[in-house]
Protein backbone atom coordinates (compact mmCIF):
# COMPACT_ATOMS: atom_id res chain seq x y z
CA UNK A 1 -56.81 -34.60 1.00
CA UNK A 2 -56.51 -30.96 -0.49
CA UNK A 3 -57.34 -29.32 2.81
CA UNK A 4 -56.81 -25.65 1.92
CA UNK A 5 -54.96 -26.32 -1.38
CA UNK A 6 -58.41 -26.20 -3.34
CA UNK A 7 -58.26 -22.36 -3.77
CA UNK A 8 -54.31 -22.53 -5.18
CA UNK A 9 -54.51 -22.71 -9.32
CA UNK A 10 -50.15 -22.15 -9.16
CA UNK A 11 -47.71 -23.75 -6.60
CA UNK A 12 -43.97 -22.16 -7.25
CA UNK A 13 -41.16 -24.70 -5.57
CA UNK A 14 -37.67 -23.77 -5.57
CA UNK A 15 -36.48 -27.20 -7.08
CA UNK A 16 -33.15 -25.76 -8.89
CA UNK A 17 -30.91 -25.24 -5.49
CA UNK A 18 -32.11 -29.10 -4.25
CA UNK A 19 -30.29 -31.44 -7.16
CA UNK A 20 -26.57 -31.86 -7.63
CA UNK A 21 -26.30 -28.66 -10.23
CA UNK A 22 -24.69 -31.42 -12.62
CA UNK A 23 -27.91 -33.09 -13.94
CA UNK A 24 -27.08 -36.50 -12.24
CA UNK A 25 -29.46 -36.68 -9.27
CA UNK A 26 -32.87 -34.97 -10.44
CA UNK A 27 -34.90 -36.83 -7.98
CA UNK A 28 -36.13 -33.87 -5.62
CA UNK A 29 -38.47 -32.97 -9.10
CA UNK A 30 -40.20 -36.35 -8.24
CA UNK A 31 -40.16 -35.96 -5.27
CA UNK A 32 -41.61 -32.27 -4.94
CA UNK A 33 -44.78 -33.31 -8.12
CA UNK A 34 -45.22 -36.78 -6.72
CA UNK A 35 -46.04 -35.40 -3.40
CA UNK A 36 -47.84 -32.50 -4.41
CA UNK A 37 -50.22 -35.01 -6.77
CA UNK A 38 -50.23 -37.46 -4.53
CA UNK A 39 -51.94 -35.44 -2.07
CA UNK A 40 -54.49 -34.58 -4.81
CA UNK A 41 -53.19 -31.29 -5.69
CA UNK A 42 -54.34 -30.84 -9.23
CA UNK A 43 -52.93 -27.47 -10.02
CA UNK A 44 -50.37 -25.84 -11.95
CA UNK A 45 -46.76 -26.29 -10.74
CA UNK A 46 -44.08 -24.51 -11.40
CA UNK A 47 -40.58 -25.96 -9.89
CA UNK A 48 -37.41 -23.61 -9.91
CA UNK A 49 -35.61 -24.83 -13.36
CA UNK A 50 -32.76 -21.96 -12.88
CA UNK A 51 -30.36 -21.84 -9.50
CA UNK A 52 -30.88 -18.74 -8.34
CA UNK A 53 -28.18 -18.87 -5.48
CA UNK A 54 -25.34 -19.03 -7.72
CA UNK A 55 -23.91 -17.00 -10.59
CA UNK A 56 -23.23 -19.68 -12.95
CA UNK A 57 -25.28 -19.76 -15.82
CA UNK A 58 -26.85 -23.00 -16.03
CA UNK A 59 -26.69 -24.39 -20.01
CA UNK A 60 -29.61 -25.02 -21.60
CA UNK A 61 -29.19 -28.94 -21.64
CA UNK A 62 -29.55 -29.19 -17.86
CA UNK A 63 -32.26 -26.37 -17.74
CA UNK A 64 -34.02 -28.95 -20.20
CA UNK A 65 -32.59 -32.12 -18.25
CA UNK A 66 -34.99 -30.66 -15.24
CA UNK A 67 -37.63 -30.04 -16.98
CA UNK A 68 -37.80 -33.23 -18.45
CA UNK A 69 -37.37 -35.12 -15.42
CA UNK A 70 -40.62 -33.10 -13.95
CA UNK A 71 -42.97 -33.94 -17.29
CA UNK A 72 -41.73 -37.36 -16.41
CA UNK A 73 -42.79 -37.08 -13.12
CA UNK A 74 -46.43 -35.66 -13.56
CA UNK A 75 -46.69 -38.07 -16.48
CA UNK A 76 -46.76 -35.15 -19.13
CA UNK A 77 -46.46 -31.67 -19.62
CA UNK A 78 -49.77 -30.37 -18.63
CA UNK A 79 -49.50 -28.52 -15.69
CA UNK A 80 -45.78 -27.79 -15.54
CA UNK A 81 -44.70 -24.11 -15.56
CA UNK A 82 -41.00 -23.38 -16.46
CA UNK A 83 -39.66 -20.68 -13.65
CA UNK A 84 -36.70 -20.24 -12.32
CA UNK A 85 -36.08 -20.73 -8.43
CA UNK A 86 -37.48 -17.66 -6.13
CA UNK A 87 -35.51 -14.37 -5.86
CA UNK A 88 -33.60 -14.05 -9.69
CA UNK A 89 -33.84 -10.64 -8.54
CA UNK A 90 -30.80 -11.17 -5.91
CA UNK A 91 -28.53 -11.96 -9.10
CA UNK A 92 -26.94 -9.09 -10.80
CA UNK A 93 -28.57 -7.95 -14.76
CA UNK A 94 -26.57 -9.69 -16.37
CA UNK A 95 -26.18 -13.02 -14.46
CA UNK A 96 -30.00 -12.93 -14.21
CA UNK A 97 -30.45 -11.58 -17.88
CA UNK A 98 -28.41 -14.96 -18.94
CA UNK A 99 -30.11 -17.57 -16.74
CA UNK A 100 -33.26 -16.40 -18.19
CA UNK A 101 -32.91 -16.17 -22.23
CA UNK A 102 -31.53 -19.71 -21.24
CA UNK A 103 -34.33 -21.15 -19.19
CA UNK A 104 -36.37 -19.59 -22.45
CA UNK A 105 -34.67 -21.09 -24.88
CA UNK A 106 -34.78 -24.59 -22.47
CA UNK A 107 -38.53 -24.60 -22.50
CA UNK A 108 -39.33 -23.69 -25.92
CA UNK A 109 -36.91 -27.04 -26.85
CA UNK A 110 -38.87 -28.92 -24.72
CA UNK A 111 -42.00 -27.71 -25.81
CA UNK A 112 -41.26 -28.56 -29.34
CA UNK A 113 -40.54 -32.13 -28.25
CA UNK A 114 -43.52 -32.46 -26.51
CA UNK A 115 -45.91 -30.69 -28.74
């Protein structure tokens, strides 16, 4: 059931802050898309890629490591939206400078892989 959801064409989730920051338990990305499709939510989603509650720069393999465990869960790229967790803002420039040219460079990999 969509219930009020039918008027929503994005859905932002801060996803980043949820795993293990190492790559090893990417679950919550499945977790967050399955239920969101599962409850018939056919729009756009856009789960935080880049930990915005921390000052380490994430590298670009586990930026793509996340992203690639969401395609997997919404069976294909259509209809994910790289974005870093809300509030990159709170992060100084530089730190938030960083996190982004890498979540850039993360999703234009990814995109070439998946066409």
């Amino acid at each position: 059931r969509r219930g009020d959801m039918g008027k929503v064409s994005v859905l932002y989730i801060e996803s980043a802050n949820n795993d293990d920051g190492r790559g090893r338990d990417l679950s919550v990305y499945g977790e967050h898309i399955g239920v969101l499709r599962g409850h018939g939510f056919d729009g756009e989603i856009a789960p935080g890629f880049v930990n915005i509650h921390i000052d380490e720069i994430e590298p670009v393999a586990l930026i793509e490591h996340r992203m690639e465990a969401s395609i997997a869960a919404n069976g294909g790229i259509e209809g994910i939206v790289a974005n870093p967790d809300c509030g990159l803002r709170t992060r100084r420039y530089e730190i938030a400078r960083a996190k982004s040219i890498n979540l850039r460079e993360a999703r234009d990999n990814v995109m070439a892989r998946h066409g």
